[in-house]
Protein backbone atom coordinates (compact mmCIF):
# COMPACT_ATOMS: atom_id res chain seq x y z
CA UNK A 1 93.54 108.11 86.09
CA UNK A 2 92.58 106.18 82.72
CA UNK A 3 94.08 102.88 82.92
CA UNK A 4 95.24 101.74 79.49
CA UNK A 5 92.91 98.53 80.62
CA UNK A 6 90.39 96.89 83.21
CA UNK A 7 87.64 94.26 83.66
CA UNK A 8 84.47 94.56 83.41
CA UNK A 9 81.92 93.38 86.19
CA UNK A 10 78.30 93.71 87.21
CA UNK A 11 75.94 92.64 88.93
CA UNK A 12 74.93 89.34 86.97
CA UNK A 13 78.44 88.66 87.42
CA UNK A 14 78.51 88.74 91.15
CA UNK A 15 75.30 86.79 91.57
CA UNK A 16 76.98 84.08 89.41
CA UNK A 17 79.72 83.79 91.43
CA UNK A 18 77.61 83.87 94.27
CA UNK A 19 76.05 81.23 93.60
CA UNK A 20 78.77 78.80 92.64
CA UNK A 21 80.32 79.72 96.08
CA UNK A 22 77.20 78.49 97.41
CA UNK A 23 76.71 75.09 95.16
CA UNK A 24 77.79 71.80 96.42
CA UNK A 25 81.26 71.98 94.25
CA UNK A 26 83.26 74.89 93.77
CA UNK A 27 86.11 73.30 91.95
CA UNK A 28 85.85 70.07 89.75
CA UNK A 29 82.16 70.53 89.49
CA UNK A 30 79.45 70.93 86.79
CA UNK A 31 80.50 74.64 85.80
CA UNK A 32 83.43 73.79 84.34
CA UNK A 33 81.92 71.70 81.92
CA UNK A 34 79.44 74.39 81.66
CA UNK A 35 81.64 77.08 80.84
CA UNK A 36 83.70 74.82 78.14
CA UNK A 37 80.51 73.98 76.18
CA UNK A 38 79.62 77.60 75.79
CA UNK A 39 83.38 78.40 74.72
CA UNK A 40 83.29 75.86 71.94
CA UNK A 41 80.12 77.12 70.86
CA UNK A 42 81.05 80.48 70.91
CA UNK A 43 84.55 79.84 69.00
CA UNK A 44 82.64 77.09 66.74
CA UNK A 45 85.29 74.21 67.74
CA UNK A 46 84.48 71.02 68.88
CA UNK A 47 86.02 70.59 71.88
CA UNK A 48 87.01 73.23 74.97
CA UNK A 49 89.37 72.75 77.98
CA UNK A 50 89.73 75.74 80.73
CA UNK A 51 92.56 75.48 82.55
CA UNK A 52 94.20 77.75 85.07
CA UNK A 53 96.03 80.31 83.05
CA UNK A 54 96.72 81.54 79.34
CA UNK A 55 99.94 80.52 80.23
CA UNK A 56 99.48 76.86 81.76
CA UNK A 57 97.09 76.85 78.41
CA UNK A 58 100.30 77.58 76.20
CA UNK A 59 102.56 74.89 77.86
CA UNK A 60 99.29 72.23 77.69
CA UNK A 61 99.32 72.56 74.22
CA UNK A 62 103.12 72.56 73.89
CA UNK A 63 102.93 69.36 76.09
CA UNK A 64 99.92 67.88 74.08
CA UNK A 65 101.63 68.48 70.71
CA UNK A 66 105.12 66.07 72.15
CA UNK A 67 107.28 68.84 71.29
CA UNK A 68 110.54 67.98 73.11
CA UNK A 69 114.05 68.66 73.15
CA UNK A 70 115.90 69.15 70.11
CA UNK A 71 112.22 70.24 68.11
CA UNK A 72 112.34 73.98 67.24
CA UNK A 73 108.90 76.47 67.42
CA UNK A 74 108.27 79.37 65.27
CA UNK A 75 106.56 82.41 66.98
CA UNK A 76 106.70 86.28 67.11
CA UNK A 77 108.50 87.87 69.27
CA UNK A 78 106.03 90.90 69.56
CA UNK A 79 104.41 88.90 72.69
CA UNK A 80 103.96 88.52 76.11
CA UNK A 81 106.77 86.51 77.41
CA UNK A 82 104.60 83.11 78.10
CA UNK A 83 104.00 82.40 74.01
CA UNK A 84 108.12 81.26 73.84
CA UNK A 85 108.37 80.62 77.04
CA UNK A 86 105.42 77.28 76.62
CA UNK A 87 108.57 75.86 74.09
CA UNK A 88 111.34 76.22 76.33
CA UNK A 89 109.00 74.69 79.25
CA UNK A 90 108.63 71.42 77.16
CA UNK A 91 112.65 71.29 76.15
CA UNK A 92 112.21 72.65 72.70
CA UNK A 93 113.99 75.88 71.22
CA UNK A 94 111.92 79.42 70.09
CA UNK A 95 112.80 80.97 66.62
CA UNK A 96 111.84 83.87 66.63
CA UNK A 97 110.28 85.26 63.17
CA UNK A 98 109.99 89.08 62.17
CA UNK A 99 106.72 90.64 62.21
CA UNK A 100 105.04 92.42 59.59
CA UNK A 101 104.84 96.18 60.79
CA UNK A 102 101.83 97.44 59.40
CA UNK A 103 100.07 94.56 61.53
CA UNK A 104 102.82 93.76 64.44
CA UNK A 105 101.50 90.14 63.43
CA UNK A 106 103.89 87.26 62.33
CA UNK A 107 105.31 87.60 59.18
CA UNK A 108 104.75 85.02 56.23
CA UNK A 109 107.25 86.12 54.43
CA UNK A 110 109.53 85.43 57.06
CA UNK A 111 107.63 81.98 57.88
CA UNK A 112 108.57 81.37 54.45
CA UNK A 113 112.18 81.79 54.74
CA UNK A 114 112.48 79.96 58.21
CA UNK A 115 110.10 77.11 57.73
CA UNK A 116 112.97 74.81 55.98
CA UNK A 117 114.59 74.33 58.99
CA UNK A 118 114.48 70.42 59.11
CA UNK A 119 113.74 70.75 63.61
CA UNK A 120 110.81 73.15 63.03
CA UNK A 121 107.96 71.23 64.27
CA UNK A 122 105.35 73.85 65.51
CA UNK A 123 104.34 77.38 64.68
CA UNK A 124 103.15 79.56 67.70
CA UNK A 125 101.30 83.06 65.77
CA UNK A 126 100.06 85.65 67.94
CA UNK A 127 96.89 87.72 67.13
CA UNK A 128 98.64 90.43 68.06
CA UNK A 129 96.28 93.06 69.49
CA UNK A 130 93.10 91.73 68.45
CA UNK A 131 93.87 91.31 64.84
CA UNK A 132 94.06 87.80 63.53
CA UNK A 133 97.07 86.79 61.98
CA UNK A 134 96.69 85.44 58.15
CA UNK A 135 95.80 81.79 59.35
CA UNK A 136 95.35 80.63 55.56
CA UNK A 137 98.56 81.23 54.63
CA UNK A 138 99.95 79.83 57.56
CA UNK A 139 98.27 77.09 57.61
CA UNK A 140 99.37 76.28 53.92
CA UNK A 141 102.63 76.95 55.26
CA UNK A 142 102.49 74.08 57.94
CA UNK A 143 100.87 71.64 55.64
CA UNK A 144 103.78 71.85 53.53
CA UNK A 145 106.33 70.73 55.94
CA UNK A 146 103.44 68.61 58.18
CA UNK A 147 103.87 71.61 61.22
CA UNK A 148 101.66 71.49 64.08
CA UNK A 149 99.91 75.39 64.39
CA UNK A 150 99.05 76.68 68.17
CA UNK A 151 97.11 80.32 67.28
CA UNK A 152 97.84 82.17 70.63
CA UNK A 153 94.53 83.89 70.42
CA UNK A 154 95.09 85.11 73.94
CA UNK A 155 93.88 88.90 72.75
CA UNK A 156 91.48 87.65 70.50
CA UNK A 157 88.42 86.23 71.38
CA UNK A 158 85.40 87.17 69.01
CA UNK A 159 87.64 88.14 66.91
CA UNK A 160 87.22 86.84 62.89
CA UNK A 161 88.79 86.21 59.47
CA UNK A 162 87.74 85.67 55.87
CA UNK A 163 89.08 82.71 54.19
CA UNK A 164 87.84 81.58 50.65
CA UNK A 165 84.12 83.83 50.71
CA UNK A 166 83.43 82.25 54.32
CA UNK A 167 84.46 83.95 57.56
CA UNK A 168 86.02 81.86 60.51
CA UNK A 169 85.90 82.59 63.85
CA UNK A 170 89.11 82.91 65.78
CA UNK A 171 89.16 79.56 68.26
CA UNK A 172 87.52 77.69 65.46
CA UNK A 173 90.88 76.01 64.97
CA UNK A 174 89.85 75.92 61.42
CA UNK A 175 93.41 76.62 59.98
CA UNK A 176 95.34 75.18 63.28
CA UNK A 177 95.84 72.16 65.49
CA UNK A 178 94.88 74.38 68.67
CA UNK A 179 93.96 77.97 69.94
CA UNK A 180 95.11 79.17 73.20
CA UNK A 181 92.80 82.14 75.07
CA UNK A 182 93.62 84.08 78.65
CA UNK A 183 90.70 85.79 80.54
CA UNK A 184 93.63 87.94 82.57
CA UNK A 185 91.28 90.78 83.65
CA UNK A 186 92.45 93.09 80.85
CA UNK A 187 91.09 90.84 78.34
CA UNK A 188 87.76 90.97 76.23
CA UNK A 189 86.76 88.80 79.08
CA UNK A 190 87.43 87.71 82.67
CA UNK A 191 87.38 84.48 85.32
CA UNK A 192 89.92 86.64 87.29
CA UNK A 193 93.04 84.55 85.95
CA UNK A 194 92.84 82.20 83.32
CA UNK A 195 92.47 80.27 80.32
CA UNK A 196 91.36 77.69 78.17
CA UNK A 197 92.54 75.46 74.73
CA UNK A 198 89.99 74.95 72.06
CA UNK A 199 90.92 72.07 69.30
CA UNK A 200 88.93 69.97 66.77
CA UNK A 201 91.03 66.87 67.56
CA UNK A 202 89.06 64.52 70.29
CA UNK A 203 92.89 62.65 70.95
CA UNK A 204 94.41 66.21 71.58
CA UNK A 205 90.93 66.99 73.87
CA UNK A 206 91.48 63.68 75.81
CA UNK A 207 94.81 64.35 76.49
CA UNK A 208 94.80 68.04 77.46
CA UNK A 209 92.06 66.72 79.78
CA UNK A 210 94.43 64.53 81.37
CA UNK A 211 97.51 66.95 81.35
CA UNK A 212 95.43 69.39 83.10
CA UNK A 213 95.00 67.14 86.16
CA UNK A 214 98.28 65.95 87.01
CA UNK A 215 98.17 63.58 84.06
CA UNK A 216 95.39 61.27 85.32
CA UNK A 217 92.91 59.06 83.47
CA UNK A 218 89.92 57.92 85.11
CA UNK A 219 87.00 55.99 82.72
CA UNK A 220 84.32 53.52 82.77
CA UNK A 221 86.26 50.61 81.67
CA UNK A 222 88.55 50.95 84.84
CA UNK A 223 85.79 51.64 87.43
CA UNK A 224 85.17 48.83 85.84
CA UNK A 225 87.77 46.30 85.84
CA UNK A 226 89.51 48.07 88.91
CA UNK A 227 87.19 49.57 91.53
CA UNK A 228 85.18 52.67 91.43
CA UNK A 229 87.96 54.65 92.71
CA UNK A 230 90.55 53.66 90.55
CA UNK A 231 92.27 56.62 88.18
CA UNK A 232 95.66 55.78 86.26
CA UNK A 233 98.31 58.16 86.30
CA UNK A 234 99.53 58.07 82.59
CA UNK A 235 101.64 61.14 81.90
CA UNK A 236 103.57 63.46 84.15
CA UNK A 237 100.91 66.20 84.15
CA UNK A 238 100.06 69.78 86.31
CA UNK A 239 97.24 70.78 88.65
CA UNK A 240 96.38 73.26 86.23
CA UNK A 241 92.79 73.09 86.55
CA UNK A 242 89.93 75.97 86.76
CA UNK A 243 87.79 76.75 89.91
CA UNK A 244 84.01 76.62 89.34
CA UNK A 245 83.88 80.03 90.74
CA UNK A 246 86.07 81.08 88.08
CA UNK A 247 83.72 78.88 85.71
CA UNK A 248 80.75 80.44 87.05
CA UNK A 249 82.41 84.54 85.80
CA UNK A 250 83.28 83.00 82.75
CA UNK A 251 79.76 81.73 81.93
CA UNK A 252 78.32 85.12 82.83
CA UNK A 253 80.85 87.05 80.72
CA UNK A 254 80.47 85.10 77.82
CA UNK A 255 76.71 86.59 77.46
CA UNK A 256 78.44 90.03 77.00
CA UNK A 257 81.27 89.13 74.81
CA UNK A 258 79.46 90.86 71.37
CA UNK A 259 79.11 93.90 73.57
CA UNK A 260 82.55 94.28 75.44
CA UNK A 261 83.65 93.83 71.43
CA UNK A 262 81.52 96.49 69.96
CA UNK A 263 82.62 98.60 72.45
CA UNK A 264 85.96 98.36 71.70
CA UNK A 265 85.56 98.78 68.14
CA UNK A 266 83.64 101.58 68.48
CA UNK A 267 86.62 103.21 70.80
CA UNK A 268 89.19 102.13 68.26
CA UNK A 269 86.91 103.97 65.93
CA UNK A 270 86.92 107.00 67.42
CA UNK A 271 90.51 106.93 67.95
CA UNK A 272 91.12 106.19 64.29
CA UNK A 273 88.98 109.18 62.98
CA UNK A 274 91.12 111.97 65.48
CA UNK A 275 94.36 110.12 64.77
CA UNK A 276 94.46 108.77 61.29
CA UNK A 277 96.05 112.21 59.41
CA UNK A 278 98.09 113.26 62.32
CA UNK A 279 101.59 113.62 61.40
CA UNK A 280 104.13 111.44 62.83
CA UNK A 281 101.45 108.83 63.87
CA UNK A 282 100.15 105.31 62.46
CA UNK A 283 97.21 103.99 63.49
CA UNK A 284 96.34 100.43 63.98
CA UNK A 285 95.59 98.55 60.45
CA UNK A 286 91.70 97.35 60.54
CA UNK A 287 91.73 94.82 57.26
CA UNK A 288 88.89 93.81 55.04
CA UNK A 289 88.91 90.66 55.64
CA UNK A 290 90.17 90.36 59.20
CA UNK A 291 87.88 91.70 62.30
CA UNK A 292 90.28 93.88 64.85
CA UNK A 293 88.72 93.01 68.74
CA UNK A 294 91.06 95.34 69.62
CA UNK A 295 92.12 93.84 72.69
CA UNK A 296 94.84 96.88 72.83
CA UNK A 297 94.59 100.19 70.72
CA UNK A 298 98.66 100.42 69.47
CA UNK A 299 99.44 103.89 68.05
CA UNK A 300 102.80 104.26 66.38
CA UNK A 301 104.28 107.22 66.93
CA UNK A 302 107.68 108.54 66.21
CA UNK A 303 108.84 110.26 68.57
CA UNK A 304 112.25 112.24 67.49
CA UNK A 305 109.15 113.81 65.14
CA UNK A 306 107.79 114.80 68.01
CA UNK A 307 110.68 116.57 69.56
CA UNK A 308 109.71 113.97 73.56
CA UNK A 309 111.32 110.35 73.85
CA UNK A 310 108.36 107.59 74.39
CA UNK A 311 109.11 108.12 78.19
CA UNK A 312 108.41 111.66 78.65
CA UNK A 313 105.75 111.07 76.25
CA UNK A 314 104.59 108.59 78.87
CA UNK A 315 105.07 110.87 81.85
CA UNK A 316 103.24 113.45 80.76
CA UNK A 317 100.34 111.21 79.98
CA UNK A 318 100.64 110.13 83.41
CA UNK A 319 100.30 113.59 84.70
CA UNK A 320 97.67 114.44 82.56
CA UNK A 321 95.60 111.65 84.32
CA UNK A 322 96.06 109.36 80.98
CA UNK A 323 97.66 105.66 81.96
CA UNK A 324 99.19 103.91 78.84
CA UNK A 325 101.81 100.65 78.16
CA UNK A 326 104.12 99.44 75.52
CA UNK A 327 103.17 96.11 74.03
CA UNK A 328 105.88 94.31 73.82
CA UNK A 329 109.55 94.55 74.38
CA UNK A 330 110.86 91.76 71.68
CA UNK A 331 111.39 88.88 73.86
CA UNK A 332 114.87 87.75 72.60
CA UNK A 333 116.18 90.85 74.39
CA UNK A 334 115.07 89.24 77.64
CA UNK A 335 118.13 88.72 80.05
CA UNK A 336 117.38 85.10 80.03
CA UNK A 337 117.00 84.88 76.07
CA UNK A 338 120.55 86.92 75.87
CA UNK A 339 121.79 84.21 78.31
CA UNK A 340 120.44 81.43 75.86
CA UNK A 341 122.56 82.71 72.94
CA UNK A 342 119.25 85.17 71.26
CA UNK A 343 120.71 88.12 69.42
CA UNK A 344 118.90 90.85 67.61
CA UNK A 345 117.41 89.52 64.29
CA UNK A 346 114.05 91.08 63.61
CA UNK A 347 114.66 94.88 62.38
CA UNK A 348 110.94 94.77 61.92
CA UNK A 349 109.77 94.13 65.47
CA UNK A 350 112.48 96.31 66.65
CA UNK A 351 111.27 99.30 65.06
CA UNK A 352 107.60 98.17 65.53
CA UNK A 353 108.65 98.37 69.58
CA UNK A 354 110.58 101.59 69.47
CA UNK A 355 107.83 103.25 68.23
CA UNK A 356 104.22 101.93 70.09
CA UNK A 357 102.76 103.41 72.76
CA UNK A 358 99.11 101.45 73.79
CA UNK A 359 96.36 104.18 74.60
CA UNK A 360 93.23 103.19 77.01
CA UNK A 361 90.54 100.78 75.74
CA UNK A 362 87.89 98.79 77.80
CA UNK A 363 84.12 98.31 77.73
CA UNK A 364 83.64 100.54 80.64
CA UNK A 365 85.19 103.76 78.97
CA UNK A 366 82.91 106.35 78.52
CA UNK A 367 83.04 109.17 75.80
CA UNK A 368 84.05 111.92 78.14
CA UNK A 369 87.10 109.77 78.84
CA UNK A 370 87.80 108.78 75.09
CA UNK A 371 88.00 112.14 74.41
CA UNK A 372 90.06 113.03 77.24
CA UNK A 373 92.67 110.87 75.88
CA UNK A 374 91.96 112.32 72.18
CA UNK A 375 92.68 115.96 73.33
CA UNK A 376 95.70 115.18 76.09
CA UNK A 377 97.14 113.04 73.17
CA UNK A 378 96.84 115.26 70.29
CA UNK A 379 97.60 118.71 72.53
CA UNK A 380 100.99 116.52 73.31
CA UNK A 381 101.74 115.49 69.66
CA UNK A 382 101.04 119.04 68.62
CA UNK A 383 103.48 120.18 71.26
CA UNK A 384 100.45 122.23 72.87
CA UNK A 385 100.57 120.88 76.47
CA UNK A 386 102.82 121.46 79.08
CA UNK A 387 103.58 119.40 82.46
């Protein structure tokens, strides 16, 4: 079986780990710091906090921002549950904004139209996929109405945009307040679970430092005045904090992050070329000015074309030793979101989701199994396979 994703681990990995099970610290040590320094770097922001999740990294930043009950949070709902889920943690109230479906990203357009609303404080976009959203615009967007921006980057790291002649790294929080990654194994990289917040902003640093762990403060000036073990408990924060053993797979991934993301690319590529004039199917957009890390490979495919619903479509993949997923159902047809009041109001990310189907793509894919899914996937579409 293909899975439609998987980590990546070698043997540099292991020894890392290895050895940060064998260090004097393997949580709250050196590694950490370590393994935020070459983050920042990487993303080109000044400042780095891992933390335990992508999610506990969503509701930091929801929690750093002071978004509370009554504010209201634009975001997609062509997500993973945790993006809306970091407002309704804090008190606040999702609106959900169409997508564009040529991208699955989050629609200006729609920003546009939804922005006046006088509780909007914060706008959550999702590089859906791997392909950054269009951060300038949003960002001009936000500065309008003086909007806090969170990028859930979560399937984007590496990833890059043009802006102006000069290209900006995803992370660089160069049109945003904050970026939120996830190193869930099926990401471009790995700590086993999760995640980390860059910003630019040393007061939002310093107090996602302190939210992290439990909402504690501990400087020089009270060792100080108070004792060497003094710490002062200043907001009602979480234990979401990183291991160093996590830290220490991080570090060691990191190295490979250009090559897990060439990888990719060049198995989107591949994809694109056997897919792209195929009837019926859509292939993910790869812009000029925006570079796809294709976190997931989404091919839109409609199926009444095809004569098979997207679950026998599915099956027969299955059978055919090909695994694949659907990325995402729209969020505000959640159980819970119907039970908040959410109706249906984005015919764009509805018809986006009725028609995606995510094929296999990881570093570790080899060419014998990209074209495995290129044949079992076009001998379907062409109705020349049977299960």
């Amino acid at each position: 079986m293909i899975p439609y994703g998987k980590q990546s681990i070698d043997q540099d990995d292991i020894d890392s780990v290895v050895r940060a099970l064998r260090s004097p610290k393997i949580t709250q040590g050196p590694l950490i710091d370590g393994f935020e320094a070459k983050l920042a770097h990487q993303c080109g922001a000044r400042y780095a906090v891992a933390v335990s999740t992508g999610t506990a990294a969503l509701h930091l930043a929801a929690l750093a921002l002071g978004l509370k009950k009554g504010d209201e949070v634009l975001t997609t709902p062509i997500s993973f549950l945790a993006t809306s889920n970091a407002a309704l943690y804090v008190g606040a109230k999702p609106v959900f904004c169409d997508v564009d479906y040529a991208t699955a990203n989050i629609s200006v357009l729609c920003l546009q139209k939804l922005i006046a609303r006088s509780r909007i404080k914060a706008i959550f976009p999702v590089h859906f996929g791997g392909l950054p959203c269009d951060m300038p615009s949003i960002h001009k967007l936000a500065q309008k109405r003086d909007l806090f921006v969170v990028e859930d980057a979560c399937h984007a790291l590496g990833a890059r945009y043009k802006s102006n002649g000069s290209w900006f790294k995803v992370g660089s929080c160069a049109h945003s307040d904050m970026a939120v990654f996830s190193f869930h194994p099926v990401k471009h990289i790995t700590t086993g679970e999760g995640g980390a917040i860059t910003t630019n902003s040393r007061k939002l640093y310093e107090k996602l430092l302190s939210l992290r762990s439990h909402g504690v403060v501990r400087t020089p000036a009270l060792s100080r005045r108070m004792g060497p073990w003094y710490y002062a408990m200043t907001d009602l924060g979480f234990n979401y904090r990183l291991t160093d053993i996590q830290a220490a797979l991080g570090i060691s991934q990191l190295q490979k992050l250009d090559a897990f993301v060439k990888r990719r690319r060049e198995i989107a590529a591949l994809y694109d070329q056997a897919f792209k004039k195929l009837s019926g199917v859509q292939t993910p957009l790869d812009l000029k000015d925006r570079i796809n890390v294709y976190h997931l490979y989404p091919l839109r495919i409609d199926f009444k074309q095809i004569g098979l619903s997207r679950t026998e479509f599915m099956s027969k993949l299955q059978n055919l030793g090909v695994g694949s997923q659907v990325h995402y159902i729209p969020i505000y047809t959640q159980p819970y979101y119907r039970r908040l009041g959410y109706r249906s109001n984005c015919p764009e990310a509805e018809h986006y989701y009725a028609d995606t189907l995510s094929l296999p793509i990881f570093f570790e894919m080899t060419h014998r199994e990209v074209h495995k899914v290129i044949q079992v996937v076009k001998g379907l579409l062409a109705g020349a396979l049977e299960v």
